[in-house]
C-alpha atoms as a PDB file:
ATOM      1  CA  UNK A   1     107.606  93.605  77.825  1.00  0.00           C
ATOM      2  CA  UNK A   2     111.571  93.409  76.795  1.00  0.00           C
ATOM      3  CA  UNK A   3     113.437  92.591  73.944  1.00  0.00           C
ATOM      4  CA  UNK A   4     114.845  89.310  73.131  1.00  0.00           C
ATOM      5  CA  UNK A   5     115.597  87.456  70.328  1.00  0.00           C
ATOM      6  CA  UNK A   6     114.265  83.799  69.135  1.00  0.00           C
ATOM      7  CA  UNK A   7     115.790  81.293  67.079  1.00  0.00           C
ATOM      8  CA  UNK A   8     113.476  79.094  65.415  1.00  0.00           C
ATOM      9  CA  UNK A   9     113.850  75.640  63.267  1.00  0.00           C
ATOM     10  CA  UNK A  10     110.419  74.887  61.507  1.00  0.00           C
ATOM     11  CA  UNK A  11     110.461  71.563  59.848  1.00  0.00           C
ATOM     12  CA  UNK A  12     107.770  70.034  57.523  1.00  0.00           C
ATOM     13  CA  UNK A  13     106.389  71.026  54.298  1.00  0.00           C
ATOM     14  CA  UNK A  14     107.847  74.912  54.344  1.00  0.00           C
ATOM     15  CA  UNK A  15     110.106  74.838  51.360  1.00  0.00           C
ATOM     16  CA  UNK A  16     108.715  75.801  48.055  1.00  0.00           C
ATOM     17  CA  UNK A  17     105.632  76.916  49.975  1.00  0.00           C
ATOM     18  CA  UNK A  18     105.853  80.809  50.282  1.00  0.00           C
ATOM     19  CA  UNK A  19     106.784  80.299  53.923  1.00  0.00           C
ATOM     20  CA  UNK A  20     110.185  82.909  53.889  1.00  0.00           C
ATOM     21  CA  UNK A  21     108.138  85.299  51.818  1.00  0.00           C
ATOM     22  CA  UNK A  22     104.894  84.859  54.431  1.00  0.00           C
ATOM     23  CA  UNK A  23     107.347  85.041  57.742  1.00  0.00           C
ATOM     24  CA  UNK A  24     109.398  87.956  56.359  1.00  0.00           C
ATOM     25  CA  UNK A  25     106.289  90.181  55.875  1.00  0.00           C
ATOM     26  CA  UNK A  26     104.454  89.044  59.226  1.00  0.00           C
ATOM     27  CA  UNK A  27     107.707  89.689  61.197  1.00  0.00           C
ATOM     28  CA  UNK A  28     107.429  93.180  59.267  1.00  0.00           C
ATOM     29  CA  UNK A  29     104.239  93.730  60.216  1.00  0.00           C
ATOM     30  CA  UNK A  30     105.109  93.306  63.949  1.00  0.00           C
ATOM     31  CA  UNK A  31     108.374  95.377  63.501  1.00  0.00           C
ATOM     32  CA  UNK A  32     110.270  92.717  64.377  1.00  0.00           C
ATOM     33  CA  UNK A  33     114.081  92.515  62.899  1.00  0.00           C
ATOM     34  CA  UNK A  34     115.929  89.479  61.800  1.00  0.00           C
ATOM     35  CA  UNK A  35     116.100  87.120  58.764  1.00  0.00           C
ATOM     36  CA  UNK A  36     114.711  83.680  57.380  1.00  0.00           C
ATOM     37  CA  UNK A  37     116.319  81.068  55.010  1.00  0.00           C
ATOM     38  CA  UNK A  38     115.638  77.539  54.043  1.00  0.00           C
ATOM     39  CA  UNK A  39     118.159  75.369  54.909  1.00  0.00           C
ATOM     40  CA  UNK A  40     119.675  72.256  53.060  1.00  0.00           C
ATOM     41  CA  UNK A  41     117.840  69.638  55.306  1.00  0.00           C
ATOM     42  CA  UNK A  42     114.352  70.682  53.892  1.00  0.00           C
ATOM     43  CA  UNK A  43     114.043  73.068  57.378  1.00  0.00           C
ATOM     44  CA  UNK A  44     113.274  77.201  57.486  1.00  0.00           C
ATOM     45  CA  UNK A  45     115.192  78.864  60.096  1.00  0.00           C
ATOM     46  CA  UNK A  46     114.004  82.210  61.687  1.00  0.00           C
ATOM     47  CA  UNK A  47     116.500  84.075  63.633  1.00  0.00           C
ATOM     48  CA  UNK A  48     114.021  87.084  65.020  1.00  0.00           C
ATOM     49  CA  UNK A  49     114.618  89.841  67.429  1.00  0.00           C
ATOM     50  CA  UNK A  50     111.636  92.497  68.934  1.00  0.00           C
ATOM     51  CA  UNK A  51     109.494  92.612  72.072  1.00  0.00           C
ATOM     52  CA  UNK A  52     108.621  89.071  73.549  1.00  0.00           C
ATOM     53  CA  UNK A  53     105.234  89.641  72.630  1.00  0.00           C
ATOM     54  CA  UNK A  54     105.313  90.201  69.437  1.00  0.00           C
ATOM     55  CA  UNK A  55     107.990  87.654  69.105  1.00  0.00           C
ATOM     56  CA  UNK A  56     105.282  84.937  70.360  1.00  0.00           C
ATOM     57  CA  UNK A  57     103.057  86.457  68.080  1.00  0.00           C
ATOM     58  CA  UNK A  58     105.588  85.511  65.584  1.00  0.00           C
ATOM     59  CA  UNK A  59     105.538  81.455  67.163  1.00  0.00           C
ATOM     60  CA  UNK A  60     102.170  81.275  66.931  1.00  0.00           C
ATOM     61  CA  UNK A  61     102.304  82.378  63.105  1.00  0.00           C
ATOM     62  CA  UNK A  62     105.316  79.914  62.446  1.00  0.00           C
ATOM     63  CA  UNK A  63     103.300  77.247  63.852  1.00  0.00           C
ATOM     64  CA  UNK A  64     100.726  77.060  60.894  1.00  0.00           C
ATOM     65  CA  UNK A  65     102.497  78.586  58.529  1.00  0.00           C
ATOM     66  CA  UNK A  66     101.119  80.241  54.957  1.00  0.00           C
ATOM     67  CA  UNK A  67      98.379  78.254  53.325  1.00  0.00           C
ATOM     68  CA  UNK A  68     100.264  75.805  51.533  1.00  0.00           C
ATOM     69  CA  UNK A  69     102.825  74.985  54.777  1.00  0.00           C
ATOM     70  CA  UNK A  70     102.315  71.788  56.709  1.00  0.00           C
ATOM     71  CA  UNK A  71     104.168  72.268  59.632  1.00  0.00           C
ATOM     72  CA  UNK A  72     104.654  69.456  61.752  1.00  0.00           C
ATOM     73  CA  UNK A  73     107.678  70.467  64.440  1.00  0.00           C
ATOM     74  CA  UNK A  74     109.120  73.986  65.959  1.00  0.00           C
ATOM     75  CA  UNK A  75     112.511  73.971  67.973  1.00  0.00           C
ATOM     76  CA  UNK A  76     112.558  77.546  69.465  1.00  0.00           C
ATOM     77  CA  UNK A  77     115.472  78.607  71.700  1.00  0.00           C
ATOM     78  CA  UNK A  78     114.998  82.358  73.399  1.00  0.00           C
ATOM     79  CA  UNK A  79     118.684  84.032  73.463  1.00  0.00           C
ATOM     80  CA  UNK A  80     119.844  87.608  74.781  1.00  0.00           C
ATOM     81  CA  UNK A  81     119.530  90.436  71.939  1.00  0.00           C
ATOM     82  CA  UNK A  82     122.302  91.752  69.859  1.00  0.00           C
ATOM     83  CA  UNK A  83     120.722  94.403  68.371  1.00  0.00           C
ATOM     84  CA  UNK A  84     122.520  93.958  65.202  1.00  0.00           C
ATOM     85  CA  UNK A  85     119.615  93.933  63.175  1.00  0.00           C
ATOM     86  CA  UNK A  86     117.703  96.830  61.067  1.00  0.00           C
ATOM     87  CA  UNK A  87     115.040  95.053  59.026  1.00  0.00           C
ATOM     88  CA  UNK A  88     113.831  91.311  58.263  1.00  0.00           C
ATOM     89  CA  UNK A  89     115.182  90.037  55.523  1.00  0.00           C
ATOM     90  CA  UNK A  90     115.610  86.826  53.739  1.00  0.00           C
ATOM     91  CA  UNK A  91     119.020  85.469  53.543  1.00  0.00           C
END
């Protein structure tokens, strides 16, 4: 177990979906800290920090998605932790 952060780029059919809602309260539920957005290009981008296990927890979530999502790609990058987070929230 340690503490990391992951950066993820989820592309598909995430926007308009419930998917920042959905991420924001499973990352909560794992006490993980960190924010979600949409971006311009039709992507949601997770910037997550918490335990690597619960953060993979997280990956396997952001693979499927809420019930609406069709996700068809994940980019995930692992970087050191900051720490500068407090809670998950959308940006």
């Amino acid at each position: 177990m340690g503490i990391t952060q992951f950066h993820l780029l989820i592309s598909g059919q995430v926007h308009g979906v419930g998917y920042r809602i959905s991420a924001r309260n499973v990352a909560e539920e794992l006490g993980l800290t960190g924010w979600v957005r949409n971006i311009a290009n039709g992507r949601v981008e997770i910037m997550a920090e918490g335990d690597i296990e619960l953060l993979e927890q997280l990956v396997t979530w952001a693979k499927k998605g809420p019930t609406y999502a069709q996700v068809d790609d994940i980019e995930i990058k692992q970087l050191s932790t900051i720490g500068e987070f407090k809670s998950f929230f959308i940006r």
